[in-house]
PDB file of N, CA and C in Angstrom:
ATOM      1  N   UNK A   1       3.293 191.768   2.517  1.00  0.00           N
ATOM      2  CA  UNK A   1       1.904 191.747   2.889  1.00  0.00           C
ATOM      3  C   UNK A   1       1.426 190.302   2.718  1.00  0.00           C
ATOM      4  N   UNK A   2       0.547 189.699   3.909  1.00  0.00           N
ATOM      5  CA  UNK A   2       0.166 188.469   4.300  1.00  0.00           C
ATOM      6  C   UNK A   2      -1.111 188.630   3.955  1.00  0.00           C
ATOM      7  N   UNK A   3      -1.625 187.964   2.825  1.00  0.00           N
ATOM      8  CA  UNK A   3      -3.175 187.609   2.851  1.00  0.00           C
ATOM      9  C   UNK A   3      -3.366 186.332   3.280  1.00  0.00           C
ATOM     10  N   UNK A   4      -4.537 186.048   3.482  1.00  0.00           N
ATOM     11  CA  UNK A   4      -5.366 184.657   3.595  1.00  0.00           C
ATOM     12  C   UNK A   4      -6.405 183.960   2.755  1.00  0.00           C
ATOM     13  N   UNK A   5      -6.162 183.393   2.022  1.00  0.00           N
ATOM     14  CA  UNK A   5      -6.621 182.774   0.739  1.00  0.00           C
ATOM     15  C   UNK A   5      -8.278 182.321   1.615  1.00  0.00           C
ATOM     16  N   UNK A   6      -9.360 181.924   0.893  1.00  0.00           N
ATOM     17  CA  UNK A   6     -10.822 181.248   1.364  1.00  0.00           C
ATOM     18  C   UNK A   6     -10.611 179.742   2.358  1.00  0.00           C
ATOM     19  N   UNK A   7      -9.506 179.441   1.979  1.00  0.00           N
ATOM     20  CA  UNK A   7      -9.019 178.077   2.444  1.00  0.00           C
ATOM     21  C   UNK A   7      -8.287 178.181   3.833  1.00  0.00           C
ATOM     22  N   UNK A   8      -7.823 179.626   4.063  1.00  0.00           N
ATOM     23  CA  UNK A   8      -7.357 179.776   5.277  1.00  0.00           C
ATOM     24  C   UNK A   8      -5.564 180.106   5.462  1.00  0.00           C
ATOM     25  N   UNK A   9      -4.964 179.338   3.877  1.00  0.00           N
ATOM     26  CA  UNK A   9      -3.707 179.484   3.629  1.00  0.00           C
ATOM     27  C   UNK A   9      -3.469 180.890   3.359  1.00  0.00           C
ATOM     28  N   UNK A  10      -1.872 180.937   3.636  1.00  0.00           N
ATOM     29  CA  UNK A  10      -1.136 182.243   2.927  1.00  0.00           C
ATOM     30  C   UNK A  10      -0.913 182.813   1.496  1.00  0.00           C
ATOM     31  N   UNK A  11      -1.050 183.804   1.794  1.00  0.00           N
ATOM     32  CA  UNK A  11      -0.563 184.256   0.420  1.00  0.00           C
ATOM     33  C   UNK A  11       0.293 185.100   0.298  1.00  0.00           C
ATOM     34  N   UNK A  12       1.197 185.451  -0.401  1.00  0.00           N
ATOM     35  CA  UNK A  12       1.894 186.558  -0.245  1.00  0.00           C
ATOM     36  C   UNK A  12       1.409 187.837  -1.343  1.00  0.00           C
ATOM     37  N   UNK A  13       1.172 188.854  -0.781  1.00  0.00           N
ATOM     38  CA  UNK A  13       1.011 190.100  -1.630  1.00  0.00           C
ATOM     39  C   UNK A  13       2.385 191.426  -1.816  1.00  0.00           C
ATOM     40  N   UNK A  14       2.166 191.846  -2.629  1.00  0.00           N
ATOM     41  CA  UNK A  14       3.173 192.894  -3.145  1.00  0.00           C
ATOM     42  C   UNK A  14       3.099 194.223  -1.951  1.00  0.00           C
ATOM     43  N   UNK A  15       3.761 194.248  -1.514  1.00  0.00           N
ATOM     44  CA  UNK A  15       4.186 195.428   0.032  1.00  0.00           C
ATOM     45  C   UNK A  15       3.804 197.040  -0.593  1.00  0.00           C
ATOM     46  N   UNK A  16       3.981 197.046  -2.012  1.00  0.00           N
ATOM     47  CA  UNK A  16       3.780 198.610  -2.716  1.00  0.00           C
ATOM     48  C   UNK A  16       2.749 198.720  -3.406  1.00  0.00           C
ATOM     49  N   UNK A  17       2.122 197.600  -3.852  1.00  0.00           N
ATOM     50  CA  UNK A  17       0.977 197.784  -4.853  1.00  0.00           C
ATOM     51  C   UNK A  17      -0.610 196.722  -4.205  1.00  0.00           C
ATOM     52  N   UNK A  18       0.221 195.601  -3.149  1.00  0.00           N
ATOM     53  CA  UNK A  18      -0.967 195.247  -2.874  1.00  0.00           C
ATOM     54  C   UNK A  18      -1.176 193.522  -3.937  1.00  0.00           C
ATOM     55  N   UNK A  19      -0.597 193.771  -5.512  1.00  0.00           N
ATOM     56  CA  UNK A  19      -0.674 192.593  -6.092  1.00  0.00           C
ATOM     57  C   UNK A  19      -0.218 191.279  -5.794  1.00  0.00           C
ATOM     58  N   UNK A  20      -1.301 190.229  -6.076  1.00  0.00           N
ATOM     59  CA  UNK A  20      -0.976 188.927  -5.604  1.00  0.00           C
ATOM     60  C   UNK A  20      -0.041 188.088  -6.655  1.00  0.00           C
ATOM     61  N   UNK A  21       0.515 188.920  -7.236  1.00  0.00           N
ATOM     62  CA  UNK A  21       1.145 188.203  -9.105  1.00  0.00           C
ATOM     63  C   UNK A  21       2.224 188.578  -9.297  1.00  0.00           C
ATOM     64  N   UNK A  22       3.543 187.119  -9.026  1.00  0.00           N
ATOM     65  CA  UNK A  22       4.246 187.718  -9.087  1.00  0.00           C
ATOM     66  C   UNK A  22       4.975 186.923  -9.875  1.00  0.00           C
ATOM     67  N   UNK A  23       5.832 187.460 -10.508  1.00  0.00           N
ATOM     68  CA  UNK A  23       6.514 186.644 -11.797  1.00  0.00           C
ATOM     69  C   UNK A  23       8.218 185.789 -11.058  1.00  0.00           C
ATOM     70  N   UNK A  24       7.730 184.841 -11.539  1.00  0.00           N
ATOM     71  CA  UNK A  24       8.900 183.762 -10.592  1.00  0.00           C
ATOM     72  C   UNK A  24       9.970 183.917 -11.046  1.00  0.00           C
ATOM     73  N   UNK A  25      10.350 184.015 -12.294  1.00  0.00           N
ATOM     74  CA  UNK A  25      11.588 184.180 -13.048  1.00  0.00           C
ATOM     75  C   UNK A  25      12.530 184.983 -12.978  1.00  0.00           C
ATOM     76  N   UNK A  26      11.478 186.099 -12.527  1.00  0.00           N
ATOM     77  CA  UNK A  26      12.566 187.344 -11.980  1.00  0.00           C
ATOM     78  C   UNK A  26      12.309 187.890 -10.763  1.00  0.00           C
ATOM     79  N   UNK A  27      11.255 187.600  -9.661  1.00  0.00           N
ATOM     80  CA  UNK A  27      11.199 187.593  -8.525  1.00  0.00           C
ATOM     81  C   UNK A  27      10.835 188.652  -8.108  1.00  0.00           C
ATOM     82  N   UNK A  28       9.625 189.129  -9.248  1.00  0.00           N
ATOM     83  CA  UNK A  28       9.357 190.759  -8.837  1.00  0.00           C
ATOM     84  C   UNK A  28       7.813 190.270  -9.048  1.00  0.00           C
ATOM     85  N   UNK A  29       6.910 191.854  -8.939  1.00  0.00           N
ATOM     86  CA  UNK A  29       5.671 191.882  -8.799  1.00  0.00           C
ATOM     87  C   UNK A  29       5.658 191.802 -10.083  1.00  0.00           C
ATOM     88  N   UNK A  30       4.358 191.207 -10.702  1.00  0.00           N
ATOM     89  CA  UNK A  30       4.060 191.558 -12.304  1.00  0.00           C
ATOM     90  C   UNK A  30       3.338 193.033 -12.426  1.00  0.00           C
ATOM     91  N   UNK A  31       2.126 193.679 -11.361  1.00  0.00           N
ATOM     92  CA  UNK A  31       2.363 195.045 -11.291  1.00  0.00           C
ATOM     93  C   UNK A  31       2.435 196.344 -11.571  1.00  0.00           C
ATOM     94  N   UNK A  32       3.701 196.311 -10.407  1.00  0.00           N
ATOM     95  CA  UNK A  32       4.659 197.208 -10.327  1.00  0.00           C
ATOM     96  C   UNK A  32       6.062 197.060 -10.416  1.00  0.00           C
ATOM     97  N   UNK A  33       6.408 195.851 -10.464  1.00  0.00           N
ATOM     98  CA  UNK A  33       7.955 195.270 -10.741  1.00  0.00           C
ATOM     99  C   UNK A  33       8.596 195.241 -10.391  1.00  0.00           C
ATOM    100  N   UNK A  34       8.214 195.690  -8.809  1.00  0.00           N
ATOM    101  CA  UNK A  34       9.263 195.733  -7.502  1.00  0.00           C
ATOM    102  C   UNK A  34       9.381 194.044  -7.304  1.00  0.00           C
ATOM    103  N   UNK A  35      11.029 194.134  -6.795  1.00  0.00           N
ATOM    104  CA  UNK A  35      10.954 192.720  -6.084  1.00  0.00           C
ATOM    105  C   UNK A  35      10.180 192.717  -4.510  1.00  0.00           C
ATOM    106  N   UNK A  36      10.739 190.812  -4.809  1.00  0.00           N
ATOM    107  CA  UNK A  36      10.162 190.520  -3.945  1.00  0.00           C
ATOM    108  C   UNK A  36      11.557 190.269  -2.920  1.00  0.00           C
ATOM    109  N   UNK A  37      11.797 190.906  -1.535  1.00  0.00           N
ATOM    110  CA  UNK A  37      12.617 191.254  -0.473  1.00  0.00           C
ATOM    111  C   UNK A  37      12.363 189.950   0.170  1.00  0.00           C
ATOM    112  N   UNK A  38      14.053 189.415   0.407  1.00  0.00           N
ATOM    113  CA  UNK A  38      14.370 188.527   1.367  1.00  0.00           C
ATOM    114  C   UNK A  38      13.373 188.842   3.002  1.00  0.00           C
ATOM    115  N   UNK A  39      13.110 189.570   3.484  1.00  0.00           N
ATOM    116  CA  UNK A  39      11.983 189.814   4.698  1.00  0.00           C
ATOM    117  C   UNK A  39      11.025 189.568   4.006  1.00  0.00           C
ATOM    118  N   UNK A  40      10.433 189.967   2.933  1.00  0.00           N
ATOM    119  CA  UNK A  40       9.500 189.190   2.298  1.00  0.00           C
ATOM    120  C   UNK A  40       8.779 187.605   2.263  1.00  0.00           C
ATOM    121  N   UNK A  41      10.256 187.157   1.703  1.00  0.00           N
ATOM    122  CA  UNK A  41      10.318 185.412   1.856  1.00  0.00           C
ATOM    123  C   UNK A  41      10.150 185.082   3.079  1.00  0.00           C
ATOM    124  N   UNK A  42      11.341 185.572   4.119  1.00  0.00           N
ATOM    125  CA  UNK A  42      10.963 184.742   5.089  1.00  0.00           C
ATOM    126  C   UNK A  42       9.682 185.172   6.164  1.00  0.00           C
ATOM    127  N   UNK A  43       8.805 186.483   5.809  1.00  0.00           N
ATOM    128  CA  UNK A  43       7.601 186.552   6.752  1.00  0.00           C
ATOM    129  C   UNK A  43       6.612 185.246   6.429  1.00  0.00           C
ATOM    130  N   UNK A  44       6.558 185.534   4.460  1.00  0.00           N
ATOM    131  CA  UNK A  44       5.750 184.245   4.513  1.00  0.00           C
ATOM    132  C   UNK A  44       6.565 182.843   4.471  1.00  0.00           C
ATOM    133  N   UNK A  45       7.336 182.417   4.501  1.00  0.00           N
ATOM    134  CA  UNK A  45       7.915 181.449   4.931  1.00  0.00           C
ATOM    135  C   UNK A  45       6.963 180.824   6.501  1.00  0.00           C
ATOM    136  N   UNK A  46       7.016 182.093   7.163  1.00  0.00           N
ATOM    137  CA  UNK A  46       6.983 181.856   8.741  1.00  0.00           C
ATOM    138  C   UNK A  46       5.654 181.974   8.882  1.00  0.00           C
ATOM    139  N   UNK A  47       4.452 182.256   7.551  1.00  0.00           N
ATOM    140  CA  UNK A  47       2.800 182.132   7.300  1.00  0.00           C
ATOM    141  C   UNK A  47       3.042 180.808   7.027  1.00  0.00           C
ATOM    142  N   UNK A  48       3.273 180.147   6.139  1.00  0.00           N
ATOM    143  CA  UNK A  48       3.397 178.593   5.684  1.00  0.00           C
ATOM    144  C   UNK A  48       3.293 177.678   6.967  1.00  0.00           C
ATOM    145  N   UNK A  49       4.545 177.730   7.465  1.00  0.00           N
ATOM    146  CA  UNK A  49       4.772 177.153   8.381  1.00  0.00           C
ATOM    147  C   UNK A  49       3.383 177.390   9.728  1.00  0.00           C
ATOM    148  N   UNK A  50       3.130 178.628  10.327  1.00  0.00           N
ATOM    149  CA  UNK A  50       2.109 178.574  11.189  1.00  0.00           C
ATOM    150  C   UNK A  50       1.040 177.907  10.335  1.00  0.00           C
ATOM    151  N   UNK A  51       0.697 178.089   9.230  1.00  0.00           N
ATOM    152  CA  UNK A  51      -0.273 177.366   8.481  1.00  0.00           C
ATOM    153  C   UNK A  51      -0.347 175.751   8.712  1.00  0.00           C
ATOM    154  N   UNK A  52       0.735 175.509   8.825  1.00  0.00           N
ATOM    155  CA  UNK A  52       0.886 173.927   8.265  1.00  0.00           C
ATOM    156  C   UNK A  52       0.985 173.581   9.826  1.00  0.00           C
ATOM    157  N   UNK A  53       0.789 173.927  10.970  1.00  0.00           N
ATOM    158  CA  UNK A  53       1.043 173.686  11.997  1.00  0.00           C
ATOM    159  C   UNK A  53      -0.342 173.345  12.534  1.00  0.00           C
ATOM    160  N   UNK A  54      -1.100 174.418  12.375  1.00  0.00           N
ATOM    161  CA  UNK A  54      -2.500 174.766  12.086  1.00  0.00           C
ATOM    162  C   UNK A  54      -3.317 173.281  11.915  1.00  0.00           C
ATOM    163  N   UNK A  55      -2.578 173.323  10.734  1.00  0.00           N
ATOM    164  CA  UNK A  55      -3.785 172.029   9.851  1.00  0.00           C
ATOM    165  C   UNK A  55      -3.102 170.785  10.613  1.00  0.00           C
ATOM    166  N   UNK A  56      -1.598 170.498  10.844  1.00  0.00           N
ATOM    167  CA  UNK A  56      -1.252 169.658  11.718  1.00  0.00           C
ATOM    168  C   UNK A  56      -2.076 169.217  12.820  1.00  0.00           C
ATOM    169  N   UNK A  57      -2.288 170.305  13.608  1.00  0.00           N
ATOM    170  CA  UNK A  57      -3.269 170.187  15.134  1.00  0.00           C
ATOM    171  C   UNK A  57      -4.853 169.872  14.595  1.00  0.00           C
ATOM    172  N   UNK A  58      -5.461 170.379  13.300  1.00  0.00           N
ATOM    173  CA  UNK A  58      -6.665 169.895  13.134  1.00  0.00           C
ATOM    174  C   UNK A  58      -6.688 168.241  12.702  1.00  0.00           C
ATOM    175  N   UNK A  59      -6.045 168.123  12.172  1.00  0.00           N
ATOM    176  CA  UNK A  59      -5.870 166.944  12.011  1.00  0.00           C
ATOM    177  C   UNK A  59      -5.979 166.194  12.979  1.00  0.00           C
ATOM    178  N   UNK A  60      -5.048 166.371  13.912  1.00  0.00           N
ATOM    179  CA  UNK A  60      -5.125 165.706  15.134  1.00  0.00           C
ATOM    180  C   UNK A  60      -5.737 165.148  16.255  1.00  0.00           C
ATOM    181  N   UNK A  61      -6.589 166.363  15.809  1.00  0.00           N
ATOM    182  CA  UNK A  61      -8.015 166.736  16.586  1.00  0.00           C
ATOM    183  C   UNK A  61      -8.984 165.284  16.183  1.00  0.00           C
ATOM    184  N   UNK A  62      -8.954 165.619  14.781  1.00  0.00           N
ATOM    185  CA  UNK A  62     -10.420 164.418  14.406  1.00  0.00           C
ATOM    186  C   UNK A  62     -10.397 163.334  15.062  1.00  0.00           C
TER     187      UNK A  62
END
């Protein structure tokens, strides 16, 4: 699950519970304690990136 932070960036949320907190060390939700799924990584991987593409073209703009 793809949120959008006030700033416009990605976020990644927990697919079962919805939580934005996730513990890095072991790569799960803090939660519910499900991991976090390789389709996971790379959806938001592929939010980042449209993100940063985004701000690329505004930039550009000015």
């Amino acid at each position: 699950m793809i949120f959008t932070n006030p700033a416009g960036a990605p976020e990644l949320g927990c697919d079962h519970c919805g939580c934005r907190w996730y513990d890095r060390m072991t790569n799960t939700c803090y939660e519910c304690g499900e991991p976090v799924t390789p389709q996971m990584e790379a959806e938001f991987r592929q939010a980042l990136a449209d993100f940063a593409t985004r701000q690329n073209e505004k930039g550009q703009q000015a």
